[in-house]
PDB file of N, CA and C in Angstrom:
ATOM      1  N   UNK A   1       0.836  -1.183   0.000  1.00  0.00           N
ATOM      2  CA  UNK A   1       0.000   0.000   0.000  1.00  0.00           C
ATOM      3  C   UNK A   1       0.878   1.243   0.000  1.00  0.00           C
ATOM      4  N   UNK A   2       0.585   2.211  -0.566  1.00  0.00           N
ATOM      5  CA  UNK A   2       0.754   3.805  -0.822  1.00  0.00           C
ATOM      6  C   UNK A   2       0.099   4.429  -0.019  1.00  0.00           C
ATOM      7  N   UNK A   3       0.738   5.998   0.021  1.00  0.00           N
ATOM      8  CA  UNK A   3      -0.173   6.958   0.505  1.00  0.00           C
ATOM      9  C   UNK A   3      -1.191   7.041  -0.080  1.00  0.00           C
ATOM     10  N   UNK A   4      -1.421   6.546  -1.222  1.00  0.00           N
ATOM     11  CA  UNK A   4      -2.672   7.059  -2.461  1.00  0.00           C
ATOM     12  C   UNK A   4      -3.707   6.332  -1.838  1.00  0.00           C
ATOM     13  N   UNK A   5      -3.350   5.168  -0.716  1.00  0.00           N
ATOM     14  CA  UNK A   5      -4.672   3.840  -1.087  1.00  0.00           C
ATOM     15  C   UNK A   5      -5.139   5.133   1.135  1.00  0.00           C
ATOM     16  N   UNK A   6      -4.512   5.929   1.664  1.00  0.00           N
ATOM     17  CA  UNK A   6      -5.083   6.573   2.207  1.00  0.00           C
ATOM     18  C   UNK A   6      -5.730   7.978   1.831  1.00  0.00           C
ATOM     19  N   UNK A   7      -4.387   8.594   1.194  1.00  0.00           N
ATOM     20  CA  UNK A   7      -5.312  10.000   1.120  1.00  0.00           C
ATOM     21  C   UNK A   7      -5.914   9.988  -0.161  1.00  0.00           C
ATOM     22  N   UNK A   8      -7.493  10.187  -0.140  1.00  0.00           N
ATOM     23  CA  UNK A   8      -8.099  10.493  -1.245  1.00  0.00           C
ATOM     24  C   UNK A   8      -8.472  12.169  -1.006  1.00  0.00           C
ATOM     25  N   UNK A   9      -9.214  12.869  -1.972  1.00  0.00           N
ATOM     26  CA  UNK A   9      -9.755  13.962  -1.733  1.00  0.00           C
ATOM     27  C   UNK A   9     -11.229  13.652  -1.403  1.00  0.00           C
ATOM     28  N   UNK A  10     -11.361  14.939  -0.759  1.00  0.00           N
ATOM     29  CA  UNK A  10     -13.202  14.514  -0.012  1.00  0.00           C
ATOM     30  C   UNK A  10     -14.348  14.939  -1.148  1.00  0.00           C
ATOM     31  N   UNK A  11     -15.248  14.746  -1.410  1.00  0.00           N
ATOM     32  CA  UNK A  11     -16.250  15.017  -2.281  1.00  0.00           C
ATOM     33  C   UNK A  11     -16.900  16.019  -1.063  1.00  0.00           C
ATOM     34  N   UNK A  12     -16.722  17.200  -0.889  1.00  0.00           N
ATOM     35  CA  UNK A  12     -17.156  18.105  -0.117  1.00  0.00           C
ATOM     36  C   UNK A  12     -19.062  18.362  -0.277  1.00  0.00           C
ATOM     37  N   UNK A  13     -19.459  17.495  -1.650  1.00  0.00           N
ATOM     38  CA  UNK A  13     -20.929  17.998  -1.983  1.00  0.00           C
ATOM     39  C   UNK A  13     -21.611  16.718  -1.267  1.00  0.00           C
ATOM     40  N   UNK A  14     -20.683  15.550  -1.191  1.00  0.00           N
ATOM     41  CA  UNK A  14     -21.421  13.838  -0.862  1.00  0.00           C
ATOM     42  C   UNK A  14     -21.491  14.616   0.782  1.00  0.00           C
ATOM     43  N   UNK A  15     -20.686  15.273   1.297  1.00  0.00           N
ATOM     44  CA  UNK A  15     -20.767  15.355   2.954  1.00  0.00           C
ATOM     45  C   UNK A  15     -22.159  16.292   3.731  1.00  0.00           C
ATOM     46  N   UNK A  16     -22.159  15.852   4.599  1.00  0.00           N
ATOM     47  CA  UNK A  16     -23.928  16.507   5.353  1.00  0.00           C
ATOM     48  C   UNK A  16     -23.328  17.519   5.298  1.00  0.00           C
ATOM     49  N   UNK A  17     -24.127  19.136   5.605  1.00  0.00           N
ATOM     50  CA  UNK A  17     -23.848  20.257   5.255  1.00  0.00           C
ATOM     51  C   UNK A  17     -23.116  20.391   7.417  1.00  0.00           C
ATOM     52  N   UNK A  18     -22.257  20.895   7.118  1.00  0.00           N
ATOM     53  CA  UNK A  18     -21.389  21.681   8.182  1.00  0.00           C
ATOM     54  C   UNK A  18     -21.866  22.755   8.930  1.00  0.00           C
ATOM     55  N   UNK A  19     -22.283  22.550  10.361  1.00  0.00           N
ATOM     56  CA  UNK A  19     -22.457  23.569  11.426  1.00  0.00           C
ATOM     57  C   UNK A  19     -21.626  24.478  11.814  1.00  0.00           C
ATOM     58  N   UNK A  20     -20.158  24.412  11.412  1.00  0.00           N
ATOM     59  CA  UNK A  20     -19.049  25.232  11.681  1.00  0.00           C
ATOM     60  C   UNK A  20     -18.836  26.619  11.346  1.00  0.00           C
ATOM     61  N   UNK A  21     -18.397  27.124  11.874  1.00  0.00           N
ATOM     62  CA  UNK A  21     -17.936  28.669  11.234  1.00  0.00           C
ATOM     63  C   UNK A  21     -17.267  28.839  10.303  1.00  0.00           C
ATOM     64  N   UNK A  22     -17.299  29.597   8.884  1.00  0.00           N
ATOM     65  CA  UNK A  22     -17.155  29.662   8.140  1.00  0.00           C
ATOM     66  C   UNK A  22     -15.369  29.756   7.699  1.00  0.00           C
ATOM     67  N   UNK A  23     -14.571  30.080   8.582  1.00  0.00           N
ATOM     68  CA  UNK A  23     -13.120  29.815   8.880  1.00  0.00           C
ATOM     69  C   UNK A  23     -12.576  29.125   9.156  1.00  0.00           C
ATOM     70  N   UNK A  24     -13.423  28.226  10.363  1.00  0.00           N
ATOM     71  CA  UNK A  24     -13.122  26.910  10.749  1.00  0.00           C
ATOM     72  C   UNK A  24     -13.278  25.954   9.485  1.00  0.00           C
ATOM     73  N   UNK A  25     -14.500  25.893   9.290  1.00  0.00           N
ATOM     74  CA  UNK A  25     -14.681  25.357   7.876  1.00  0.00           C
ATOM     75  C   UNK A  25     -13.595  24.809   6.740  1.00  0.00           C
ATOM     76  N   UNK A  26     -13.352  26.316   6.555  1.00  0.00           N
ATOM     77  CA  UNK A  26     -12.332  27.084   5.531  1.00  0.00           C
ATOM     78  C   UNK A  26     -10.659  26.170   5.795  1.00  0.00           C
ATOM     79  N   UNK A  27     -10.626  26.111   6.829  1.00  0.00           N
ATOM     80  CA  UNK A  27      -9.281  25.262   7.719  1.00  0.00           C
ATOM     81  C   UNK A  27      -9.443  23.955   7.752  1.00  0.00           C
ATOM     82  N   UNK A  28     -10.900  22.984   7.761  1.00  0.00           N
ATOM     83  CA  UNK A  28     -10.802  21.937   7.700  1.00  0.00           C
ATOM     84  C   UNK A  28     -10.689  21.712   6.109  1.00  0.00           C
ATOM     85  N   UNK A  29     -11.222  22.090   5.252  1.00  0.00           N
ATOM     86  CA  UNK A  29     -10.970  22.036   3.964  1.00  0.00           C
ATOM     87  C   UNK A  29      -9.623  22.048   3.678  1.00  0.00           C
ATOM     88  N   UNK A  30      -8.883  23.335   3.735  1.00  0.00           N
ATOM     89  CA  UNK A  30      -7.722  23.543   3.291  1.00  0.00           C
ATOM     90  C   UNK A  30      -6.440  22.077   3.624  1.00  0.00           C
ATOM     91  N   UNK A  31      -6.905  21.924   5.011  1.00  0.00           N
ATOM     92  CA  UNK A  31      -6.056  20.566   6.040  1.00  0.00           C
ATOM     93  C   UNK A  31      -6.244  19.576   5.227  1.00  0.00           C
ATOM     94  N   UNK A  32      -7.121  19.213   4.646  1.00  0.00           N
ATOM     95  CA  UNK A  32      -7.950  17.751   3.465  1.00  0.00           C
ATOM     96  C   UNK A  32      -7.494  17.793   2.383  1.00  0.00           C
ATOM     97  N   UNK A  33      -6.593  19.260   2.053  1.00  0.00           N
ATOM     98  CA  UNK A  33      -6.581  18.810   0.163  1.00  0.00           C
ATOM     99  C   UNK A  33      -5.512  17.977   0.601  1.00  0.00           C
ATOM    100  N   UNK A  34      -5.193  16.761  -0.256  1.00  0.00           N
ATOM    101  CA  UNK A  34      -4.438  15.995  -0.298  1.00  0.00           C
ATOM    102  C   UNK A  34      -3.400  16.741  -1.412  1.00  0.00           C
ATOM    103  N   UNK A  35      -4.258  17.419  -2.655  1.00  0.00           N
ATOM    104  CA  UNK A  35      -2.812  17.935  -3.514  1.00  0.00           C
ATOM    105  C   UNK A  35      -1.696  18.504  -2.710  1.00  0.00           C
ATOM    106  N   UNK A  36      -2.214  19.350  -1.707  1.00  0.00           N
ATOM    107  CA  UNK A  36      -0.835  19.987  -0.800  1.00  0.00           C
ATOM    108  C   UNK A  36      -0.077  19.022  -0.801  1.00  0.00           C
ATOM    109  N   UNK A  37      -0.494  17.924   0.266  1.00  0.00           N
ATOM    110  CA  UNK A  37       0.613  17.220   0.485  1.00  0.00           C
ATOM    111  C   UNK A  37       1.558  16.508  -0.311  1.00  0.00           C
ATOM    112  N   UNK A  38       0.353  16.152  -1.736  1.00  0.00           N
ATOM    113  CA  UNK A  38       1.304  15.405  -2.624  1.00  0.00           C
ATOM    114  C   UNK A  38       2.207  16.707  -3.070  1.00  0.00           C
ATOM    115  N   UNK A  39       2.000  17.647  -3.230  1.00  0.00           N
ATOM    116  CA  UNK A  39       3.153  18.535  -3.536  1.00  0.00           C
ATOM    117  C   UNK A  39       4.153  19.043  -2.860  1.00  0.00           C
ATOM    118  N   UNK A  40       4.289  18.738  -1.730  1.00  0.00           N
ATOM    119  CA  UNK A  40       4.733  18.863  -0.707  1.00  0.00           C
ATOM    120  C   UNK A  40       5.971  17.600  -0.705  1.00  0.00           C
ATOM    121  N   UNK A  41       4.896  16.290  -1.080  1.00  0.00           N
ATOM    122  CA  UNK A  41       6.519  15.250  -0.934  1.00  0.00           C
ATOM    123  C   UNK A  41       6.930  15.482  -2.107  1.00  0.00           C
ATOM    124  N   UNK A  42       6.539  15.293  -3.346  1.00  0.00           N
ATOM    125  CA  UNK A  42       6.861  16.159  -4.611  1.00  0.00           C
ATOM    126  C   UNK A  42       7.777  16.877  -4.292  1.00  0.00           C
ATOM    127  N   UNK A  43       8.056  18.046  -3.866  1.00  0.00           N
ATOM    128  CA  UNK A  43       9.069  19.151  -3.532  1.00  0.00           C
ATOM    129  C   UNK A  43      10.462  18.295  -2.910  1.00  0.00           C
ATOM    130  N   UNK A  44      10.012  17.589  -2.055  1.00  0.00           N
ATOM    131  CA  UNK A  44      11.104  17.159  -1.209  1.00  0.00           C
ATOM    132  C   UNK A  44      12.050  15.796  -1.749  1.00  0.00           C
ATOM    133  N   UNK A  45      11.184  15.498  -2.428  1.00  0.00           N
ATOM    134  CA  UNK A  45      11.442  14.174  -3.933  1.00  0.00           C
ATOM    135  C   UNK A  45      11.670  13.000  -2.843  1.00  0.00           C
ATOM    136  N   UNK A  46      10.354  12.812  -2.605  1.00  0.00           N
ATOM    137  CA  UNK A  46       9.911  11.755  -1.670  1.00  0.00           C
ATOM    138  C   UNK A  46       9.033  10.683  -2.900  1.00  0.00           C
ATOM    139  N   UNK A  47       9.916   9.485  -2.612  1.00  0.00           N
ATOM    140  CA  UNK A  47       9.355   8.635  -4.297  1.00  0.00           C
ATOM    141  C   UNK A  47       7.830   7.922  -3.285  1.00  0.00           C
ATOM    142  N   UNK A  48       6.826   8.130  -2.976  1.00  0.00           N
ATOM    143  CA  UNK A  48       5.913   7.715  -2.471  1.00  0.00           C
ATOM    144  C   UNK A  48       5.611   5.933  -2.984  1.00  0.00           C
ATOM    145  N   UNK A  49       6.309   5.353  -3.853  1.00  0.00           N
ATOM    146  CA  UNK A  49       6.170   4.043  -3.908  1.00  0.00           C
ATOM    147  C   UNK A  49       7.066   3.416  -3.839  1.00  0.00           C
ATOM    148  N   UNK A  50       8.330   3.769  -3.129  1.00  0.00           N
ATOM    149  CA  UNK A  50       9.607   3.656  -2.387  1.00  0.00           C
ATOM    150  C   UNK A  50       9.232   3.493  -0.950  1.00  0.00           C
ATOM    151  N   UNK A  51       8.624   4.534  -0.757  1.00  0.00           N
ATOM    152  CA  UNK A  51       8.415   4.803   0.740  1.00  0.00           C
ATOM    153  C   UNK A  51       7.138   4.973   1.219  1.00  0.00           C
ATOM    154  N   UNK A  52       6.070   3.883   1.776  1.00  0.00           N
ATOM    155  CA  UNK A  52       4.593   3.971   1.608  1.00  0.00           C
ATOM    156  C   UNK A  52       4.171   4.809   3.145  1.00  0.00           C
ATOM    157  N   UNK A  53       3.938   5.759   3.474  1.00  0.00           N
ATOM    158  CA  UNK A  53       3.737   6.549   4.879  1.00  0.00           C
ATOM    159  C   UNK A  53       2.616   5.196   5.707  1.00  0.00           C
ATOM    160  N   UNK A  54       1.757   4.466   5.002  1.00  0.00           N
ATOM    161  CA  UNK A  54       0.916   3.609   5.776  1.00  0.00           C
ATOM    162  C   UNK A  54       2.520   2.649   6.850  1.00  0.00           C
ATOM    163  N   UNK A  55       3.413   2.799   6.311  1.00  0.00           N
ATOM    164  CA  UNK A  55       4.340   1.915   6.879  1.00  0.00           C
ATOM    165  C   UNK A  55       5.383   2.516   8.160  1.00  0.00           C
ATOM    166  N   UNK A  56       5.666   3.939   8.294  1.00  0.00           N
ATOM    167  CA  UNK A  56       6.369   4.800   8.481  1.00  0.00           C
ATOM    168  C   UNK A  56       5.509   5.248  10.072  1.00  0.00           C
ATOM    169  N   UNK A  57       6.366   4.475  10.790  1.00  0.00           N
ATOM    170  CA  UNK A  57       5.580   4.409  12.471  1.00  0.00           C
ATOM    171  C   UNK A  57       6.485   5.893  13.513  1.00  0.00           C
ATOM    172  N   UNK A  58       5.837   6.290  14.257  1.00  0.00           N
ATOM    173  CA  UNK A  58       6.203   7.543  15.005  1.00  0.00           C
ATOM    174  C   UNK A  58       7.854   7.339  15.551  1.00  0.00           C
ATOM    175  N   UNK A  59       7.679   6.292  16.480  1.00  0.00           N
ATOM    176  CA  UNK A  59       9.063   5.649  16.937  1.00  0.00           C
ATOM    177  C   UNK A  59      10.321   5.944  15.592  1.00  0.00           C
ATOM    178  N   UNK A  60       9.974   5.361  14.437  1.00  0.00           N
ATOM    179  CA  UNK A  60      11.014   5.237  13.699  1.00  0.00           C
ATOM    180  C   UNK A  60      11.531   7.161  13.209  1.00  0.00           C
ATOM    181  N   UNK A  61      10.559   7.407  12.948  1.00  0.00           N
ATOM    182  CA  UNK A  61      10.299   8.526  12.758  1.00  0.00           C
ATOM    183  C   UNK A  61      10.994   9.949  13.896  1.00  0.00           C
ATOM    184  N   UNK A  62      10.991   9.536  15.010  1.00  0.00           N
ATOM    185  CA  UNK A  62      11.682   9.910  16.022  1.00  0.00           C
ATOM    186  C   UNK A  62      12.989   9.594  15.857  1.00  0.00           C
ATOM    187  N   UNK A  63      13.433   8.327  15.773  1.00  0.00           N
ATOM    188  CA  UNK A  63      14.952   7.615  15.595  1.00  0.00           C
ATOM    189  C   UNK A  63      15.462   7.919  14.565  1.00  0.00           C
ATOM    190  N   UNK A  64      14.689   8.295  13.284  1.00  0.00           N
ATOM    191  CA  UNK A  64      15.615   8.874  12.436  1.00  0.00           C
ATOM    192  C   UNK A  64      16.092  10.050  12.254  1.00  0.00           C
ATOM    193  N   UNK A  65      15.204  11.212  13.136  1.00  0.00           N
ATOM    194  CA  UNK A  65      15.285  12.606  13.128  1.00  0.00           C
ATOM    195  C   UNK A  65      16.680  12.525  14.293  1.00  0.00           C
ATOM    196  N   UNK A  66      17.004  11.860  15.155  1.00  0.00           N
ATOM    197  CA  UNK A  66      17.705  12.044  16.043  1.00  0.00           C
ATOM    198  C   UNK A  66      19.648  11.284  15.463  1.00  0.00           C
ATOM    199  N   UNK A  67      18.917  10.279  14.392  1.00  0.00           N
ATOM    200  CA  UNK A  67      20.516  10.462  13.590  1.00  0.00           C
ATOM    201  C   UNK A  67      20.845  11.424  12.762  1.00  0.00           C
ATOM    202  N   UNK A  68      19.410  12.095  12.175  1.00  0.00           N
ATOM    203  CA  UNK A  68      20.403  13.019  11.651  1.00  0.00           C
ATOM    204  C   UNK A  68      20.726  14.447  12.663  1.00  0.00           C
ATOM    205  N   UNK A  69      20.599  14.824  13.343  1.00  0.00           N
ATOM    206  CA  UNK A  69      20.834  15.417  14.665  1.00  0.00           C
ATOM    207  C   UNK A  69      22.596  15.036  14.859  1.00  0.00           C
ATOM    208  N   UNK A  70      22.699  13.662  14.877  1.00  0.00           N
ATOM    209  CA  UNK A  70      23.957  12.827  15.083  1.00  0.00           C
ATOM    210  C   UNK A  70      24.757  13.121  13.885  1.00  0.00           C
ATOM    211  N   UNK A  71      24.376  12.789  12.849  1.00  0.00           N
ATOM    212  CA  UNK A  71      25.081  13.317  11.383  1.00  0.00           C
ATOM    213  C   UNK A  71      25.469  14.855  11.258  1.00  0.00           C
ATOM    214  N   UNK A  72      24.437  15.518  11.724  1.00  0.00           N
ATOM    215  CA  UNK A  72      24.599  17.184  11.773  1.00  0.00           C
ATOM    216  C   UNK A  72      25.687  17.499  12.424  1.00  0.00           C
ATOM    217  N   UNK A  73      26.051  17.022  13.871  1.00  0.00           N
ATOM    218  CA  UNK A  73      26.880  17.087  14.813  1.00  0.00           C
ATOM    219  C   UNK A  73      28.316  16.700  14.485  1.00  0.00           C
ATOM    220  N   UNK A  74      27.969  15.309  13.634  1.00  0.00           N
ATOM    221  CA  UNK A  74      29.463  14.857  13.444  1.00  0.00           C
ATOM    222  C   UNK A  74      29.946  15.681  12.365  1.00  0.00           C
ATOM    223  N   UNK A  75      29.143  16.024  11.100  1.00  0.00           N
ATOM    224  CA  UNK A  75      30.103  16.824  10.006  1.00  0.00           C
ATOM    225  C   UNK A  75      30.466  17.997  10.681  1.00  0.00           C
ATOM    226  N   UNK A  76      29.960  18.822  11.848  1.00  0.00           N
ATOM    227  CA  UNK A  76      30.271  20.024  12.389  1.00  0.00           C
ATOM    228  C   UNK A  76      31.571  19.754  13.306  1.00  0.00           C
ATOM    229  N   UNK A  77      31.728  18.362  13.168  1.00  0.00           N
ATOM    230  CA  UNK A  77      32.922  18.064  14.243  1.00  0.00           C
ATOM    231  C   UNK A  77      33.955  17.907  12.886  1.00  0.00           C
ATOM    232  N   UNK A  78      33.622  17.267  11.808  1.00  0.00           N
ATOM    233  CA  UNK A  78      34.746  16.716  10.755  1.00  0.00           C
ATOM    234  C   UNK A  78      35.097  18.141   9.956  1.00  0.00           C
ATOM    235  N   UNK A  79      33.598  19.310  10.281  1.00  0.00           N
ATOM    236  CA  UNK A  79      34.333  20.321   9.462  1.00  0.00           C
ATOM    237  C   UNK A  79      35.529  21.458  10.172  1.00  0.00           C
ATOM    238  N   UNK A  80      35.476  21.089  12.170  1.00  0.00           N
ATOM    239  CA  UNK A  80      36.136  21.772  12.700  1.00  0.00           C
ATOM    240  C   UNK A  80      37.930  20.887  12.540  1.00  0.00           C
ATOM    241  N   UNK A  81      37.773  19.959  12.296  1.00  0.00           N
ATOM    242  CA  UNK A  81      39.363  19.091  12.351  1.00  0.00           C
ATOM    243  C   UNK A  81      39.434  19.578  10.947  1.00  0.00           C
ATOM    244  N   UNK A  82      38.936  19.523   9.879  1.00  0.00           N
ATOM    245  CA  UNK A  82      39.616  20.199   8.507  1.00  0.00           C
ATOM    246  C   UNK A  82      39.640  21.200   8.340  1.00  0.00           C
ATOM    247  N   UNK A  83      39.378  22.207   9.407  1.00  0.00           N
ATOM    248  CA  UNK A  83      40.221  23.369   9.457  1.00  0.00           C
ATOM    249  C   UNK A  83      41.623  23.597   9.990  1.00  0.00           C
ATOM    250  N   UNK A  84      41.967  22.329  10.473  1.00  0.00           N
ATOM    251  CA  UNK A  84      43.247  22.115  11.130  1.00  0.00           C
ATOM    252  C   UNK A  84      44.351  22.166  10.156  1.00  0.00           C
ATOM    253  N   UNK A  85      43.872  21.883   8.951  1.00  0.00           N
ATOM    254  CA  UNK A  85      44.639  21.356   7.679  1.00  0.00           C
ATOM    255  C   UNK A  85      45.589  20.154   8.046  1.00  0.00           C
ATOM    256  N   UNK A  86      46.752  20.624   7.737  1.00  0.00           N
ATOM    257  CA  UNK A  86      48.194  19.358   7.998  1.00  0.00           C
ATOM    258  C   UNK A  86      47.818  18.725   9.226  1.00  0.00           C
ATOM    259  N   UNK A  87      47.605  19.420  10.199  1.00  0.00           N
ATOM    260  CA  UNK A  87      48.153  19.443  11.892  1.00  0.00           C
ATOM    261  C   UNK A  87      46.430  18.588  12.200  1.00  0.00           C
ATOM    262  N   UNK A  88      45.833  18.213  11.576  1.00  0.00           N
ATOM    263  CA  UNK A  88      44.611  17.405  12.149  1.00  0.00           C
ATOM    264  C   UNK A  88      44.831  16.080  11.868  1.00  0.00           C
ATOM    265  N   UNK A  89      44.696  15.276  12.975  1.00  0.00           N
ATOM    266  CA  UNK A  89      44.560  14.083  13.359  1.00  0.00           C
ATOM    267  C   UNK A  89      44.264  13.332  12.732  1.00  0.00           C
ATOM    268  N   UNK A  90      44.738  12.581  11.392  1.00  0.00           N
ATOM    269  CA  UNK A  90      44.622  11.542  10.458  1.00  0.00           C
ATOM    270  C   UNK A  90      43.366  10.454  10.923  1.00  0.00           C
ATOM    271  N   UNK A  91      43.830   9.860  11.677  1.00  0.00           N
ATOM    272  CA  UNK A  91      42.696   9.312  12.462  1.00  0.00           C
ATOM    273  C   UNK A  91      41.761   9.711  12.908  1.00  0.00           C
ATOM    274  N   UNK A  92      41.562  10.549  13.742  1.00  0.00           N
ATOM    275  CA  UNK A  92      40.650  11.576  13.871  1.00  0.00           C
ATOM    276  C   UNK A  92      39.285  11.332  12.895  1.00  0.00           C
ATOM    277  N   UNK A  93      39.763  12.222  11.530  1.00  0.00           N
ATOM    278  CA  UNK A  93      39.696  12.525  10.481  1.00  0.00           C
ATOM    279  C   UNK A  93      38.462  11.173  10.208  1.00  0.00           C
ATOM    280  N   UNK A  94      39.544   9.801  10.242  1.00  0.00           N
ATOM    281  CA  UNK A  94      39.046   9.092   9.529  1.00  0.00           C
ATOM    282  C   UNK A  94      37.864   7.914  10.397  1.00  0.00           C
ATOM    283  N   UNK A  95      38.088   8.654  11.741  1.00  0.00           N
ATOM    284  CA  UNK A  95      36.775   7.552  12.406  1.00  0.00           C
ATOM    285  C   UNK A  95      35.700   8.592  12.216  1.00  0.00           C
ATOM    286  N   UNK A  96      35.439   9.987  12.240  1.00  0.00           N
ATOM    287  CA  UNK A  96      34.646  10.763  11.730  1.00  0.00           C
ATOM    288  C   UNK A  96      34.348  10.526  10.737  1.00  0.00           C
ATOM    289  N   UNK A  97      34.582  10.153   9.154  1.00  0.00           N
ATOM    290  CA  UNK A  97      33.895  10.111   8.252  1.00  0.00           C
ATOM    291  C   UNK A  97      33.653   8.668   8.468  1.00  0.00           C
ATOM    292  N   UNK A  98      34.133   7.926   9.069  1.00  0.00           N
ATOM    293  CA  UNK A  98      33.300   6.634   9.605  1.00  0.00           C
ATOM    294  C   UNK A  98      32.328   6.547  10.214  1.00  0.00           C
ATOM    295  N   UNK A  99      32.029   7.277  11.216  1.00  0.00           N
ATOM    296  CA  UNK A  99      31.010   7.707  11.848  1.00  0.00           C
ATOM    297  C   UNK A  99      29.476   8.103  11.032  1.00  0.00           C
ATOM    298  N   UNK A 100      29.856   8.953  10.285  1.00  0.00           N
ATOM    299  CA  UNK A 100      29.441   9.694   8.997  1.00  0.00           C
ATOM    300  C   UNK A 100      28.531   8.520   8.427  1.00  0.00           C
ATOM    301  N   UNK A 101      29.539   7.772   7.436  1.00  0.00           N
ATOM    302  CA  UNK A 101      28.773   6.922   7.083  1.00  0.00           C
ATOM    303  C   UNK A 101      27.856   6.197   7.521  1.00  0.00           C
ATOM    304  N   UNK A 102      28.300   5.533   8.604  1.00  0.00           N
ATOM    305  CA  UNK A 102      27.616   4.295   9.542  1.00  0.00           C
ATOM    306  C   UNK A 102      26.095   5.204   9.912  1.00  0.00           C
ATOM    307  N   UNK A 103      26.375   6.213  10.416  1.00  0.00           N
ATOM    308  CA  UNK A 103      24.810   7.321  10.412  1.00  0.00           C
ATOM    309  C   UNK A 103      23.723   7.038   9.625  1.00  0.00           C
ATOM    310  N   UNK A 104      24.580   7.449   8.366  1.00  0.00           N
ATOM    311  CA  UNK A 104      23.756   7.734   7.232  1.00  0.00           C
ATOM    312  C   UNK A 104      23.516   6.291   7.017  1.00  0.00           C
ATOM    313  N   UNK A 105      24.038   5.315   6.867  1.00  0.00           N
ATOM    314  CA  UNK A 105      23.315   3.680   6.312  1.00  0.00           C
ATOM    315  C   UNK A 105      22.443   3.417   7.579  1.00  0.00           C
ATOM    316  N   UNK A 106      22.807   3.705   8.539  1.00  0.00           N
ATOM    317  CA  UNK A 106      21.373   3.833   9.599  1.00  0.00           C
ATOM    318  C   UNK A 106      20.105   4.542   9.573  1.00  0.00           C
ATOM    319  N   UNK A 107      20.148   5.992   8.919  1.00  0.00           N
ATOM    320  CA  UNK A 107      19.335   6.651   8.369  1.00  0.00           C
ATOM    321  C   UNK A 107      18.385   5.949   7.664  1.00  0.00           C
ATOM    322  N   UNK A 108      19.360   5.748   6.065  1.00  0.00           N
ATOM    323  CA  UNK A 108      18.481   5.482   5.077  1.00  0.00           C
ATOM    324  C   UNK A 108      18.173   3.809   5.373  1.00  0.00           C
ATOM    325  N   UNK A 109      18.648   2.979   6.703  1.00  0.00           N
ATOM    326  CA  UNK A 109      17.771   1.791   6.667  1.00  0.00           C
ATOM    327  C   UNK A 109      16.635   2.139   7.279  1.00  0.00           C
ATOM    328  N   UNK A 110      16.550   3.109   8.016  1.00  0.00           N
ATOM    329  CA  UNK A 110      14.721   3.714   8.468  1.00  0.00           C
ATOM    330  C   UNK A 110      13.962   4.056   7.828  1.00  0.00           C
ATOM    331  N   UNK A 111      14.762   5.139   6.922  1.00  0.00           N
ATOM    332  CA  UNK A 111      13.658   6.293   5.739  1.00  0.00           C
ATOM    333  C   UNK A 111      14.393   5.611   4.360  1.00  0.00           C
ATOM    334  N   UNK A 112      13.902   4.751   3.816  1.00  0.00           N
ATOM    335  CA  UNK A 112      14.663   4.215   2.784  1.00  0.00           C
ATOM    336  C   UNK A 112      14.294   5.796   1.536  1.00  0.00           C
ATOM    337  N   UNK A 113      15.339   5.737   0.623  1.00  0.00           N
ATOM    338  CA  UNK A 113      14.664   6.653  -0.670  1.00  0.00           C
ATOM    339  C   UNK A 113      15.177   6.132  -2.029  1.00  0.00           C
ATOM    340  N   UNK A 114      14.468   6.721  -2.823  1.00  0.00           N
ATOM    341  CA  UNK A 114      15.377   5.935  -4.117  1.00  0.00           C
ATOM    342  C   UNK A 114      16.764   7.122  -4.506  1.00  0.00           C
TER     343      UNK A 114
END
């Protein structure tokens, strides 16, 4: 399954007529178009039959925002040792972009993409 086999658009004329205020209204509508969102992963070049959101649980979703948090941190650490030039720590250097990697194949085994 896809996002497609959840978000449909609403037939706003099939629905009983709405007691709401005309803003409120206006906000539940706007929240429902589904085009937003498809344009939205669209933008972000989210292949939606790569990656089905019916599958994509809060937990993981949490765990992956927090490696890249971890990834953010470490290139800010690999970009302060290559300012060292010569005089930075070879090793150093190279368990950081180890680090790096190992992140990122942790990443993309959560949020796979094409």
């Amino acid at each position: 399954m896809n996002f497609k086999d959840y978000l449909a658009p609403f037939d706003f004329e099939k629905c009983p007529k709405s007691g709401l205020e005309k803003p409120i209204y206006e906000l539940f509508e706007e929240i429902s178009n589904i085009t937003m969102y498809q344009k939205a992963m669209n933008t972000l070049g989210i292949d939606t039959t790569v990656l089905p959101f019916s599958d994509v649980k809060k937990d993981v979703i949490v765990e992956a925002k927090q490696i890249l948090m971890d990834i953010n941190e470490a290139v800010n650490e690999g970009t302060e040792l290559s300012k060292l030039g010569m005089k930075a720590d070879y090793e150093s250097l190279l368990k950081n972009k180890e680090k790096i990697s190992e992140l990122s194949s942790s990443y993309y085994e959560l949020i796979p993409h094409t």
